[in-house]
Protein backbone atom coordinates (compact mmCIF):
# COMPACT_ATOMS: atom_id res chain seq x y z
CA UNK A 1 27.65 49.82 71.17
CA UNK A 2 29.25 46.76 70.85
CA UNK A 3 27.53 43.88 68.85
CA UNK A 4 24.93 42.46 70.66
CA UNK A 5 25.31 38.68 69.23
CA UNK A 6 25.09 36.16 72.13
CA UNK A 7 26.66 32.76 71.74
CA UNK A 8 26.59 30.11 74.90
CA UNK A 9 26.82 26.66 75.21
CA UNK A 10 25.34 23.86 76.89
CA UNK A 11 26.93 21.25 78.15
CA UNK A 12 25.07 17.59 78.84
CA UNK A 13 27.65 15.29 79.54
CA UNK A 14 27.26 11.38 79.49
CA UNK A 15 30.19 9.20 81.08
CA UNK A 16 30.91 6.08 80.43
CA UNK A 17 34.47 4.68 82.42
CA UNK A 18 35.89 0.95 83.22
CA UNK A 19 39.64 0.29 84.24
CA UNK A 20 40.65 3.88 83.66
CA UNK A 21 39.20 4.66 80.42
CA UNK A 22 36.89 7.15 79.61
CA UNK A 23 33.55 7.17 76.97
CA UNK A 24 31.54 10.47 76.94
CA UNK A 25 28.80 12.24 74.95
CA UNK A 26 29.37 16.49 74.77
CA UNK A 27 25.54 18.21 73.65
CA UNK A 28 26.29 21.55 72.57
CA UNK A 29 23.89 24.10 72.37
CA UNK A 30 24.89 27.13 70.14
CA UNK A 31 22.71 30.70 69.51
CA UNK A 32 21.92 34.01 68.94
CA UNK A 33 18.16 33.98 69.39
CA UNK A 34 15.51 31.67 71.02
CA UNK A 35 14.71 30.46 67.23
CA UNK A 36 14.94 27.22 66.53
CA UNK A 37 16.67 28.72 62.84
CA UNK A 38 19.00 30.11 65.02
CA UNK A 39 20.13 26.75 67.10
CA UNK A 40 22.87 24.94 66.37
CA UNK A 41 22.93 21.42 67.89
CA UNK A 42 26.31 19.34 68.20
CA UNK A 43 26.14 15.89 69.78
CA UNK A 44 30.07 14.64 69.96
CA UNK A 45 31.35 11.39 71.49
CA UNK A 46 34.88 10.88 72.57
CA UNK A 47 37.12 8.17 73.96
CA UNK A 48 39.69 9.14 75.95
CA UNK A 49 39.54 13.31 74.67
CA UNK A 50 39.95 12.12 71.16
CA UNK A 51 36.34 13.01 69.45
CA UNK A 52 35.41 9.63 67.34
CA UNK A 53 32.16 10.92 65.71
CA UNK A 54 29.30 13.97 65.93
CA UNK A 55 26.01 14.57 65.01
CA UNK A 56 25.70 18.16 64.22
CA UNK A 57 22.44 19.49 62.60
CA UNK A 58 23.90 21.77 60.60
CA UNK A 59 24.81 19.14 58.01
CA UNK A 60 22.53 17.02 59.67
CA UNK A 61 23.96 13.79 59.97
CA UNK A 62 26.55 11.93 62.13
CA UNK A 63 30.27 12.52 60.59
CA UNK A 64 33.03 10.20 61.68
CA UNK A 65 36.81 11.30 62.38
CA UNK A 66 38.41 8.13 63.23
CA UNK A 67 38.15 4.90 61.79
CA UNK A 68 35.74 3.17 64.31
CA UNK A 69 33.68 6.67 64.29
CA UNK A 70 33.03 6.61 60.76
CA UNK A 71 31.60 2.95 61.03
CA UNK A 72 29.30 4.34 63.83
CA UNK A 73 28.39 7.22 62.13
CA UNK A 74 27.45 4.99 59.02
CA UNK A 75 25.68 2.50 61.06
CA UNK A 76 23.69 5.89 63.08
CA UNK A 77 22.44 7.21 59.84
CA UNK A 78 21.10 4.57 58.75
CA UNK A 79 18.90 3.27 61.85
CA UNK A 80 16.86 4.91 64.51
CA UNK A 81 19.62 7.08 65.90
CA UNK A 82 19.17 9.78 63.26
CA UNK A 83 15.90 10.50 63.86
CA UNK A 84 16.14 11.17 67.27
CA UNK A 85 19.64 12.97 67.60
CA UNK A 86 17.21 15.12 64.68
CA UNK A 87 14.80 16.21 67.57
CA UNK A 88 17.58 16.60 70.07
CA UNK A 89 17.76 20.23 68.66
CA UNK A 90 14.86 20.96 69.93
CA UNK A 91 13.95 18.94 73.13
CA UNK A 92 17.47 20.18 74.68
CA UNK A 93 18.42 23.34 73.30
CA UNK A 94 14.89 24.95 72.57
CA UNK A 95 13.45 24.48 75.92
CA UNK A 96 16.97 24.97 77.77
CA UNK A 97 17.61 28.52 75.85
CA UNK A 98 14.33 30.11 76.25
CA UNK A 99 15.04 29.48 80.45
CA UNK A 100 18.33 31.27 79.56
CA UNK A 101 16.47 34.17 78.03
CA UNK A 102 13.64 34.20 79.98
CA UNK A 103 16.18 34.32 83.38
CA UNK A 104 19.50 36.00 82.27
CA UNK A 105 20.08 36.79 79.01
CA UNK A 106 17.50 39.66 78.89
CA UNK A 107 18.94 40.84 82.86
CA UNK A 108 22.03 43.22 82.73
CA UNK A 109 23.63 44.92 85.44
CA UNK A 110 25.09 48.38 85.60
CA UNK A 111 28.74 48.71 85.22
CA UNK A 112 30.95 51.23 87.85
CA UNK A 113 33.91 52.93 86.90
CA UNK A 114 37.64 53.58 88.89
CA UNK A 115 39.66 56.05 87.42
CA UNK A 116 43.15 56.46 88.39
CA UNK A 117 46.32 57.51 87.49
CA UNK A 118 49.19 54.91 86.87
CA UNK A 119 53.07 55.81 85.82
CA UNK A 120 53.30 55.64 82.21
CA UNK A 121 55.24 52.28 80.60
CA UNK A 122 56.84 54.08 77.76
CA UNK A 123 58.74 57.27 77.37
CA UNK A 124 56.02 58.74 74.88
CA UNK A 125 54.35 59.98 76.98
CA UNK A 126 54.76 61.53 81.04
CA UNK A 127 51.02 60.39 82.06
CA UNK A 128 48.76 57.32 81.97
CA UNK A 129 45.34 57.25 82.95
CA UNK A 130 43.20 53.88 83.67
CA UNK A 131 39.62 53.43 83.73
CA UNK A 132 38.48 50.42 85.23
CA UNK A 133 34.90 48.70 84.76
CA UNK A 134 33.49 46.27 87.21
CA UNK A 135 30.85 44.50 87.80
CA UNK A 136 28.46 44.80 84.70
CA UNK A 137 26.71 42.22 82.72
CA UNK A 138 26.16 41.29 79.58
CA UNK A 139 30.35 40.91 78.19
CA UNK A 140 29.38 43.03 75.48
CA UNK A 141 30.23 46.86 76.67
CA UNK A 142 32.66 49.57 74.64
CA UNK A 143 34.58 51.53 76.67
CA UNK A 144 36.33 54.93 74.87
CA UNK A 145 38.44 58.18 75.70
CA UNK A 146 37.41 61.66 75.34
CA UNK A 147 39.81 65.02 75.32
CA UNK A 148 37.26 67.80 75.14
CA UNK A 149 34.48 65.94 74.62
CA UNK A 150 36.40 64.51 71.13
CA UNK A 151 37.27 60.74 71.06
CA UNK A 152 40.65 59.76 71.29
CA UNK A 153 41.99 56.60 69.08
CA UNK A 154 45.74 56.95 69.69
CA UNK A 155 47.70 55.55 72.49
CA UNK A 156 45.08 54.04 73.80
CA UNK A 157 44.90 50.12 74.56
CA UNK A 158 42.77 48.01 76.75
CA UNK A 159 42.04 44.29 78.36
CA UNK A 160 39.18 41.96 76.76
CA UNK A 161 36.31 41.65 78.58
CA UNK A 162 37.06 39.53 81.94
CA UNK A 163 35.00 37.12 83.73
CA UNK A 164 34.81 37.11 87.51
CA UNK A 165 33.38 34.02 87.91
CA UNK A 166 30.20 35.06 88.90
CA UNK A 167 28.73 36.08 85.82
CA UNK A 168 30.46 39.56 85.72
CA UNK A 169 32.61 41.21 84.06
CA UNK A 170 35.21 43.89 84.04
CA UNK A 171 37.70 45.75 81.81
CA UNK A 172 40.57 47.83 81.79
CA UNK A 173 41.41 50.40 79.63
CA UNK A 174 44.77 52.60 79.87
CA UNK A 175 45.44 56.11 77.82
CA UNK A 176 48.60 57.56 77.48
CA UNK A 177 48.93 60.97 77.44
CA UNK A 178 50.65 64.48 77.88
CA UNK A 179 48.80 67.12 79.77
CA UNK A 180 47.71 69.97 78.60
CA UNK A 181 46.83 73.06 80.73
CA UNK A 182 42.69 73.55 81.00
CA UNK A 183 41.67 70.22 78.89
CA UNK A 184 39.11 67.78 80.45
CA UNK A 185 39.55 64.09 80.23
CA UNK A 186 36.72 61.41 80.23
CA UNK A 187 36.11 57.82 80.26
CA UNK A 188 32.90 56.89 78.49
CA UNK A 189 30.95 53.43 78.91
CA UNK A 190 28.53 52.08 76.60
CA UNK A 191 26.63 49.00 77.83
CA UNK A 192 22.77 47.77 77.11
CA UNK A 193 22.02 48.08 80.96
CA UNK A 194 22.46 51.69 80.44
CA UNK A 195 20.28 54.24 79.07
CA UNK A 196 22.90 56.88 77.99
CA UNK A 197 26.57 56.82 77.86
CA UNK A 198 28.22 56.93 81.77
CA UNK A 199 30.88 59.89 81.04
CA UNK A 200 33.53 59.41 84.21
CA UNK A 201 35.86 63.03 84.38
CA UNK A 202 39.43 62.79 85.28
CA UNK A 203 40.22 65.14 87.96
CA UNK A 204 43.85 66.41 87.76
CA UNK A 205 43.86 68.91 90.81
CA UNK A 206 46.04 66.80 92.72
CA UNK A 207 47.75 63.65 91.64
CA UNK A 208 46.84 60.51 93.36
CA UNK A 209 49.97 60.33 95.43
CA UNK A 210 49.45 63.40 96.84
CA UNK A 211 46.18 62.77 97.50
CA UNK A 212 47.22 59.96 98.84
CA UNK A 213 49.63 61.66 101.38
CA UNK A 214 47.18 64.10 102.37
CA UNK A 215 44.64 61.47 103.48
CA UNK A 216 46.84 59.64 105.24
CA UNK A 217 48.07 62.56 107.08
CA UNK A 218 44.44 63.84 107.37
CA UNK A 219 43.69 60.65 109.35
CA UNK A 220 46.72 60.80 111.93
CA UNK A 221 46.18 64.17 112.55
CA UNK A 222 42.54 62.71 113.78
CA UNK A 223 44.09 60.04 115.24
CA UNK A 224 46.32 62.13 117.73
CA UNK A 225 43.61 64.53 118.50
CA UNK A 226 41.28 62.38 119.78
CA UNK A 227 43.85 60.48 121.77
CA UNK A 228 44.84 63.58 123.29
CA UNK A 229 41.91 64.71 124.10
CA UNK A 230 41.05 60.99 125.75
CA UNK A 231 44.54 61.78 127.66
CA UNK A 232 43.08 65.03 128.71
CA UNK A 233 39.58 63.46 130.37
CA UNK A 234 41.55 60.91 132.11
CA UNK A 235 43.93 63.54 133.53
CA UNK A 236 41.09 65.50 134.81
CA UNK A 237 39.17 63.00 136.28
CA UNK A 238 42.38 61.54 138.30
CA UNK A 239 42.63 64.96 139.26
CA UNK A 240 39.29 65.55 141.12
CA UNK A 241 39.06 62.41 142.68
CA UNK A 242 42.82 63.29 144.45
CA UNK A 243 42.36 64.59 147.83
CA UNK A 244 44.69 67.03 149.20
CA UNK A 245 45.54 67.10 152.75
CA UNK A 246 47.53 69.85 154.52
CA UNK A 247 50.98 69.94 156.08
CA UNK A 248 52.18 70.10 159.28
């Protein structure tokens, strides 16, 4: 599986503006456990986007980067400031990341897997197979190749994990490959919302443009028969209600 470190941030912004410029405070909250070891509280303020000064608790102390931010930085460490940008750490990170724990960080979703057959980008190679991964959560997820059940590591390359924007994820990964007669191909996912590997077989009895064809020939052979056979009711019932009468 893949590493199961979890890093986030949160963001607590303070804005100060007048006549188009712009003052603002950035808390950070960094982590890989609900430990207050484990926190990592950064307090920056900026002017403009250019960062003056920070209070991070790692070195735990303000730090200056311009020449005005080192004067406040001086002038926080030695007052009042300190002290409480020291229990920051804990009265906005601690409390915030055990909500993020408590309500999604220990949630995942399943993942589902497409696999499909693209034409091959390089002349290596005739075939090119890509698995696709949607919709699972956490990022973290390892997605591999297997010829007859062996792992493949060649000629194999994939997409970092992508966010969807509503806190899922998917992945692509593509294999190249020349067929050989009677060998079974798999995609296999690894993700902590599931219990055992999900093992996705490539079927190669048709390729997808044929099966492609046949479906859509499939359906308008559907399509005609059942407007022929609405032709046909119409027909008939025009035809009984027609009344005959005899010549002279």
């Amino acid at each position: 599986m893949a590493s199961s470190f979890l890093s986030f941030s949160l963001l607590f912004i303070t804005v100060y503006t007048a006549d188009g410029f712009m003052e603002y405070w950035v808390n950070r909250c960094e982590f890989n456990s609900t430990e207050l070891k484990d926190i990592r509280y950064i307090a920056s303020m900026y002017y403009n986007k250019l960062e003056l000064a920070r209070f991070d608790s790692s070195v735990d102390r303000y730090v200056g980067y311009t020449e005005y931010g080192v004067k406040q930085a001086e002038h926080w460490n030695n007052g009042p400031e300190l002290t409480r940008r020291r229990g920051d750490r804990e009265r906005y990170c601690l409390h915030n990341i055990e909500l993020w724990y408590h309500y999604f960080l220990t949630k995942s979703v399943k993942p589902y897997v497409v696999l499909h057959s693209v034409a091959s980008s390089s002349g290596n190679h005739p075939s090119m197979l890509v698995c696709s991964v949607y919709d699972f959560y956490p990022k973290q997820i390892r997605v591999t190749w297997l010829r007859d059940g062996q792992e493949v590591s060649s000629d194999v390359t994939s997409t970092d994990e992508m966010a969807d924007t509503d806190w899922y994820y998917q992945i692509h990964s593509h294999l190249e490959y020349t067929p050989r007669s009677g060998e079974k191909i798999s995609c296999m996912v690894e993700h902590a919302s599931l219990q055992e590997p999900l093992v996705t077989d490539w079927d190669p009895s048709l390729p997808e443009s044929e099966r492609n064809k046949i479906a859509i020939g499939a359906s308008g052979l559907i399509l005609g028969l059942i407007l022929s056979l609405a032709g046909f009711i119409y027909y008939k019932r025009k035809s009984q209600g027609r009344i005959l009468v005899p010549s002279n």
